[in-house]
C-alpha atoms as a PDB file:
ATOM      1  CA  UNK A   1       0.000   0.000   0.000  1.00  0.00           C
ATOM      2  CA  UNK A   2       1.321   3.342  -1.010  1.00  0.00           C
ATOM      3  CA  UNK A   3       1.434   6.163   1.866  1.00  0.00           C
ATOM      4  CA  UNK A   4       0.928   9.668   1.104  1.00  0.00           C
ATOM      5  CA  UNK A   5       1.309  12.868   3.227  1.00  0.00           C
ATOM      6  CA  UNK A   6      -2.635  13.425   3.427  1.00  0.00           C
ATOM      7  CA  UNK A   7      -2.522  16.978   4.815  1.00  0.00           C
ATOM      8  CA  UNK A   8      -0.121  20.061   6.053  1.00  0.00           C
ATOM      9  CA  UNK A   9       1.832  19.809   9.084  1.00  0.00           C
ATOM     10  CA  UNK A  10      -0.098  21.131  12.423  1.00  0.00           C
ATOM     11  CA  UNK A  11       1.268  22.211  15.948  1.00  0.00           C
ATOM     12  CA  UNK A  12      -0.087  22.936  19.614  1.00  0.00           C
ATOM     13  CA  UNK A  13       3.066  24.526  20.573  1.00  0.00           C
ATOM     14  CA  UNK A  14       5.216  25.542  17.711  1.00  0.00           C
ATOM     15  CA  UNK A  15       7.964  23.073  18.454  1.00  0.00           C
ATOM     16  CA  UNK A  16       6.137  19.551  17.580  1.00  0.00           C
ATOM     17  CA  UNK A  17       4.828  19.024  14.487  1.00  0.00           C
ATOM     18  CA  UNK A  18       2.077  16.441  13.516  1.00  0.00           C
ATOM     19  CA  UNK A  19       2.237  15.286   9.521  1.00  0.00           C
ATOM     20  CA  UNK A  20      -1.163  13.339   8.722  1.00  0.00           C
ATOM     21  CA  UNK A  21      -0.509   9.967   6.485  1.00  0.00           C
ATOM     22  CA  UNK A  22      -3.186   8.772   4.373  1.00  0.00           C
ATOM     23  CA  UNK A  23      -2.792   4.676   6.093  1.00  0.00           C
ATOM     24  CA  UNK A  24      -0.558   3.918   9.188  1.00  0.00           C
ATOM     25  CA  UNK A  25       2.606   2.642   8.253  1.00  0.00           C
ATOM     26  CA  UNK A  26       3.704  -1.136   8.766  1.00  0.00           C
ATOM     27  CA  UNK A  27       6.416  -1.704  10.851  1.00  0.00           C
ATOM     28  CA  UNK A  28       8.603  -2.832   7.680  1.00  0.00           C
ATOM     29  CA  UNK A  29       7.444   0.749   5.898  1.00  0.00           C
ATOM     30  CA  UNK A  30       9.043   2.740   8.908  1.00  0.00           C
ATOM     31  CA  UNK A  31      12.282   0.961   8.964  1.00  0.00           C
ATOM     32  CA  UNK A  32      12.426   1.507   5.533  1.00  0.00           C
ATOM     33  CA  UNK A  33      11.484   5.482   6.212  1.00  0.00           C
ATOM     34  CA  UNK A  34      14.128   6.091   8.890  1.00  0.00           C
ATOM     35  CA  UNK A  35      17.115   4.250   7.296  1.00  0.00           C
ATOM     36  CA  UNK A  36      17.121   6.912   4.821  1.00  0.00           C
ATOM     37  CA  UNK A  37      20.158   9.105   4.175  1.00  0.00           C
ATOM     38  CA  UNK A  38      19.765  11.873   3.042  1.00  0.00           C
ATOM     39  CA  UNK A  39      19.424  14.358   6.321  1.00  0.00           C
ATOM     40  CA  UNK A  40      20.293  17.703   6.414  1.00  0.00           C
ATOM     41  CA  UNK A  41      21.601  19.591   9.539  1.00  0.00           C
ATOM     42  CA  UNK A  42      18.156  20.019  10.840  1.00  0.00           C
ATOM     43  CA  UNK A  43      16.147  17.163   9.548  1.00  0.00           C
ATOM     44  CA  UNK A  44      16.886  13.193  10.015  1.00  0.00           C
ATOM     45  CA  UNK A  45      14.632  10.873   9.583  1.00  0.00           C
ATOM     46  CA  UNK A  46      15.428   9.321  12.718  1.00  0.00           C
ATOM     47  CA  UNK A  47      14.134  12.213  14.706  1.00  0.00           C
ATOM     48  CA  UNK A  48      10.780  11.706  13.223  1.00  0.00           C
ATOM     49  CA  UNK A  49       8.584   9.063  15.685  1.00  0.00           C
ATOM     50  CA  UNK A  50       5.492   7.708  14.555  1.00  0.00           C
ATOM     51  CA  UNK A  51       1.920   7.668  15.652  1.00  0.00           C
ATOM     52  CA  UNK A  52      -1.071   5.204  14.023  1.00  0.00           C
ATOM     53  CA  UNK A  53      -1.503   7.375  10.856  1.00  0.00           C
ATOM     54  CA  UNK A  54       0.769  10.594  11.570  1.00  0.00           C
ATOM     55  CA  UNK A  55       3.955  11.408  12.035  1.00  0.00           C
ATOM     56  CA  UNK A  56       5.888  13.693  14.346  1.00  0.00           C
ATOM     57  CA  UNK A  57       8.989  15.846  14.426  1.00  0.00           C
ATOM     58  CA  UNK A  58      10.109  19.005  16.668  1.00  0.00           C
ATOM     59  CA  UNK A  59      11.160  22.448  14.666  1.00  0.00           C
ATOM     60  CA  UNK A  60      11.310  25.907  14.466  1.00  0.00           C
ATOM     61  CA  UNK A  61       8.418  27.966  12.024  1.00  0.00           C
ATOM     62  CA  UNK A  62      11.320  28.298   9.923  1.00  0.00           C
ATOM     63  CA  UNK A  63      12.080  24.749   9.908  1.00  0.00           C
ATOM     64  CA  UNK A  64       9.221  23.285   8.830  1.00  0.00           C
ATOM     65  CA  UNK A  65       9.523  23.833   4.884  1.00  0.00           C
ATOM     66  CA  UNK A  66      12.873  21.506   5.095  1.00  0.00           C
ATOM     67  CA  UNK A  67      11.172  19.008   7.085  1.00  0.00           C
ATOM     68  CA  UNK A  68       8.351  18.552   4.873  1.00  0.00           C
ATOM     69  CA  UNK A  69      10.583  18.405   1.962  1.00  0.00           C
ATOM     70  CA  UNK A  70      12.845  15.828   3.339  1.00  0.00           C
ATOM     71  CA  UNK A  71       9.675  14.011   4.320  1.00  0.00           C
ATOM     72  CA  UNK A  72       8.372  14.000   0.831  1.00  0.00           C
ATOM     73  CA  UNK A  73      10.944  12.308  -0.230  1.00  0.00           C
ATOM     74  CA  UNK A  74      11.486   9.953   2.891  1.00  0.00           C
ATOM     75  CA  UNK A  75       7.914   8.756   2.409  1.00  0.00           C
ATOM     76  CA  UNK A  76       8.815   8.106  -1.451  1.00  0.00           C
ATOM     77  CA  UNK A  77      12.151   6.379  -0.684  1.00  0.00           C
ATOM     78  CA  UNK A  78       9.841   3.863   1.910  1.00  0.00           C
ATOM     79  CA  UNK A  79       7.301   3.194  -0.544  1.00  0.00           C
ATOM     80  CA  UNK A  80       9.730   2.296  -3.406  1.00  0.00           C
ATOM     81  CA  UNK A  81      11.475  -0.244  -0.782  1.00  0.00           C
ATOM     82  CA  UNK A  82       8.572  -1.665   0.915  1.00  0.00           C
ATOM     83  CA  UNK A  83       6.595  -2.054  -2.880  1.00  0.00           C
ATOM     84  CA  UNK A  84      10.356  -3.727  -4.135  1.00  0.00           C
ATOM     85  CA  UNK A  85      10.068  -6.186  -1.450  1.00  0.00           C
ATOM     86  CA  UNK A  86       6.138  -6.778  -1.838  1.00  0.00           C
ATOM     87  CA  UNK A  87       7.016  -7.536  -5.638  1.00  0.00           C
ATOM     88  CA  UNK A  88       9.366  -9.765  -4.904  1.00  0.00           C
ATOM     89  CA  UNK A  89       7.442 -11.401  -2.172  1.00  0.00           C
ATOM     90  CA  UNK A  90       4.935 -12.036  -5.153  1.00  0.00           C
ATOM     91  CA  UNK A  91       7.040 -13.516  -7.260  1.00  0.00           C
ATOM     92  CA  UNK A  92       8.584 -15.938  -5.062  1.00  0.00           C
ATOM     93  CA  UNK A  93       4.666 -17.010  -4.224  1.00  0.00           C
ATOM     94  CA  UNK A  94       3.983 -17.141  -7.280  1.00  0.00           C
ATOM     95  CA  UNK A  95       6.792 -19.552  -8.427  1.00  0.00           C
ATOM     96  CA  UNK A  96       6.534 -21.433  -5.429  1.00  0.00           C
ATOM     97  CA  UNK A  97       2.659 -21.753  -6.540  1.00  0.00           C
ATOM     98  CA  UNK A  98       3.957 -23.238 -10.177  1.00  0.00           C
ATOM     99  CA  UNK A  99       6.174 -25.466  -8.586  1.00  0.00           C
ATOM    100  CA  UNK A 100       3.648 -26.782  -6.276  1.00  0.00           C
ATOM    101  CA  UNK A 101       1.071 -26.711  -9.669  1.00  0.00           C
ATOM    102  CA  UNK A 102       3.803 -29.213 -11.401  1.00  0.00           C
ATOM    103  CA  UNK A 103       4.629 -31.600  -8.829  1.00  0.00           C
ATOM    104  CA  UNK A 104       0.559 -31.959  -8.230  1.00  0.00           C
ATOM    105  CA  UNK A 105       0.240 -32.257 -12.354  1.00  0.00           C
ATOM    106  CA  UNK A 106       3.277 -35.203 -12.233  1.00  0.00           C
ATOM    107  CA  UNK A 107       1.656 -36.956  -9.795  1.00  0.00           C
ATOM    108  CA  UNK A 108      -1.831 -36.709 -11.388  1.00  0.00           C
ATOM    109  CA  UNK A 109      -0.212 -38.298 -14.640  1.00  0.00           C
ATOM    110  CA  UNK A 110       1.628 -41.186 -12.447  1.00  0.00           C
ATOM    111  CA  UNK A 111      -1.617 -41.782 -10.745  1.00  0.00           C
ATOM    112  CA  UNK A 112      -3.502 -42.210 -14.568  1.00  0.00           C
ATOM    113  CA  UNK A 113      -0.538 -43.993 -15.558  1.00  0.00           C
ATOM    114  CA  UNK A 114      -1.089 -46.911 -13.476  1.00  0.00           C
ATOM    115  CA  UNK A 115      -4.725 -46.478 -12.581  1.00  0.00           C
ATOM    116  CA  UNK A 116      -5.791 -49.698 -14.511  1.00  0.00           C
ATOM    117  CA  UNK A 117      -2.484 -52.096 -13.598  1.00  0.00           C
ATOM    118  CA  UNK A 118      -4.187 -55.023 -11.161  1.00  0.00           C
ATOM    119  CA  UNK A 119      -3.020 -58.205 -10.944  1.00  0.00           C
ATOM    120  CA  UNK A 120      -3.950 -61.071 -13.706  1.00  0.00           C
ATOM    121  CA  UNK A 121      -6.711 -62.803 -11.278  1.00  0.00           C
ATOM    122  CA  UNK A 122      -8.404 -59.205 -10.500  1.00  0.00           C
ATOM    123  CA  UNK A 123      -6.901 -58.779  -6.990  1.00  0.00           C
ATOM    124  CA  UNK A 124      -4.594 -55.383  -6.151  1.00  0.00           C
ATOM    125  CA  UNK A 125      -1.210 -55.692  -6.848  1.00  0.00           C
ATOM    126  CA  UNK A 126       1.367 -55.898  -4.102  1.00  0.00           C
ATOM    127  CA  UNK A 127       3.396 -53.599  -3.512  1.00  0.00           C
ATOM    128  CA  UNK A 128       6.596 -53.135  -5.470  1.00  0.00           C
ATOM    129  CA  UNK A 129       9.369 -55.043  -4.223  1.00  0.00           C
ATOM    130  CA  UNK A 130       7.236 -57.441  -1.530  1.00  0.00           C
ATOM    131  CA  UNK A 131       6.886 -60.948  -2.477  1.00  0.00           C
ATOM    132  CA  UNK A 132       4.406 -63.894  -2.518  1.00  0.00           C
ATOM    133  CA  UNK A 133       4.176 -66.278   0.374  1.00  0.00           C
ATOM    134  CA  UNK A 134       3.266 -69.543  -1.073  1.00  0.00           C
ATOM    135  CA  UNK A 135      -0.080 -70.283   0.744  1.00  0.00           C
ATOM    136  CA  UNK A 136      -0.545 -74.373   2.555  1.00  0.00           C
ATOM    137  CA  UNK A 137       2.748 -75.107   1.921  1.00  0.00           C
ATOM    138  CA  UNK A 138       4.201 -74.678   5.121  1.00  0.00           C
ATOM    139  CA  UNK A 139       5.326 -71.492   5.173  1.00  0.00           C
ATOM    140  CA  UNK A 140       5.046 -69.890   8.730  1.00  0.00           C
ATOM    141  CA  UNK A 141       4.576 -66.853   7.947  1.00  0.00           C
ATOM    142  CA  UNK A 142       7.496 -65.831  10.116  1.00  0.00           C
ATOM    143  CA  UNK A 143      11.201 -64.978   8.589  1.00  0.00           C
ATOM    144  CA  UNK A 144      13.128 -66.688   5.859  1.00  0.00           C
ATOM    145  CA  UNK A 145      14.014 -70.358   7.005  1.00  0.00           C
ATOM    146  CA  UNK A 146      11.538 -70.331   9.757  1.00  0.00           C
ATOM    147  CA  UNK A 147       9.134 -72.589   7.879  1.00  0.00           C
END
């Protein structure tokens, strides 16, 4: 989900500033906000805390134009990482989702393969590699030589 800066910065005291985002971040989007870069001597992104669909920072009047700026393109730089990582996300699902398709279509074929081998009196087949036990001829039952 993209976030966007839904309104203009607003203050009770002139020193902390509350931005409005149109959706709270995730927890992945902030990370991805505050390990940007690109701060200036009055604005970091790791000064900026976050509330459930806002943001915060403390400035001057005269330092609000720079934060808002450097917020602009903090939010940007967050929404190109966390959308990168959602894409690839996708993609990885999705081929995981193709592989799971194939191995479900090889197995369908095996199973209509074989779905008409029975043995030559009718009965099931054993399975492969088990043998026969003679019946009545004194066989136990038990291991090899114990008949």
């Amino acid at each position: 989900m993209t976030i966007t800066r839904s309104g203009p910065p607003t203050t009770h005291d002139s020193t902390l500033w509350r931005v409005p985002l149109s959706a709270p971040p995730s927890s992945a989007w902030q990370q991805a906000f505050q390990s940007a870069d690109d701060a200036t001597a009055g604005a970091s992104p790791r000064n900026v805390q976050f509330e459930h669909a806002a943001l915060t920072f403390r400035g001057t009047d005269s330092q609000v134009p720079e934060w808002v700026g450097c917020i602009d393109r903090w939010i940007a730089r967050a929404n190109t990482i966390v959308d990168a990582a959602a894409d690839t996300r996708r993609g990885d699902a999705a081929r995981a989702q193709e592989q799971t398709d194939a191995r479900r279509q090889r197995a369908s074929e095996s199973n209509e393969k074989f779905k008409n081998l029975y043995a030559p009196d009718g009965t099931a087949l054993q399975a492969v590699g088990a043998t026969r036990r003679p019946s009545g001829r004194g066989s136990s039952g038990g291991r090899p030589g114990e008949g």
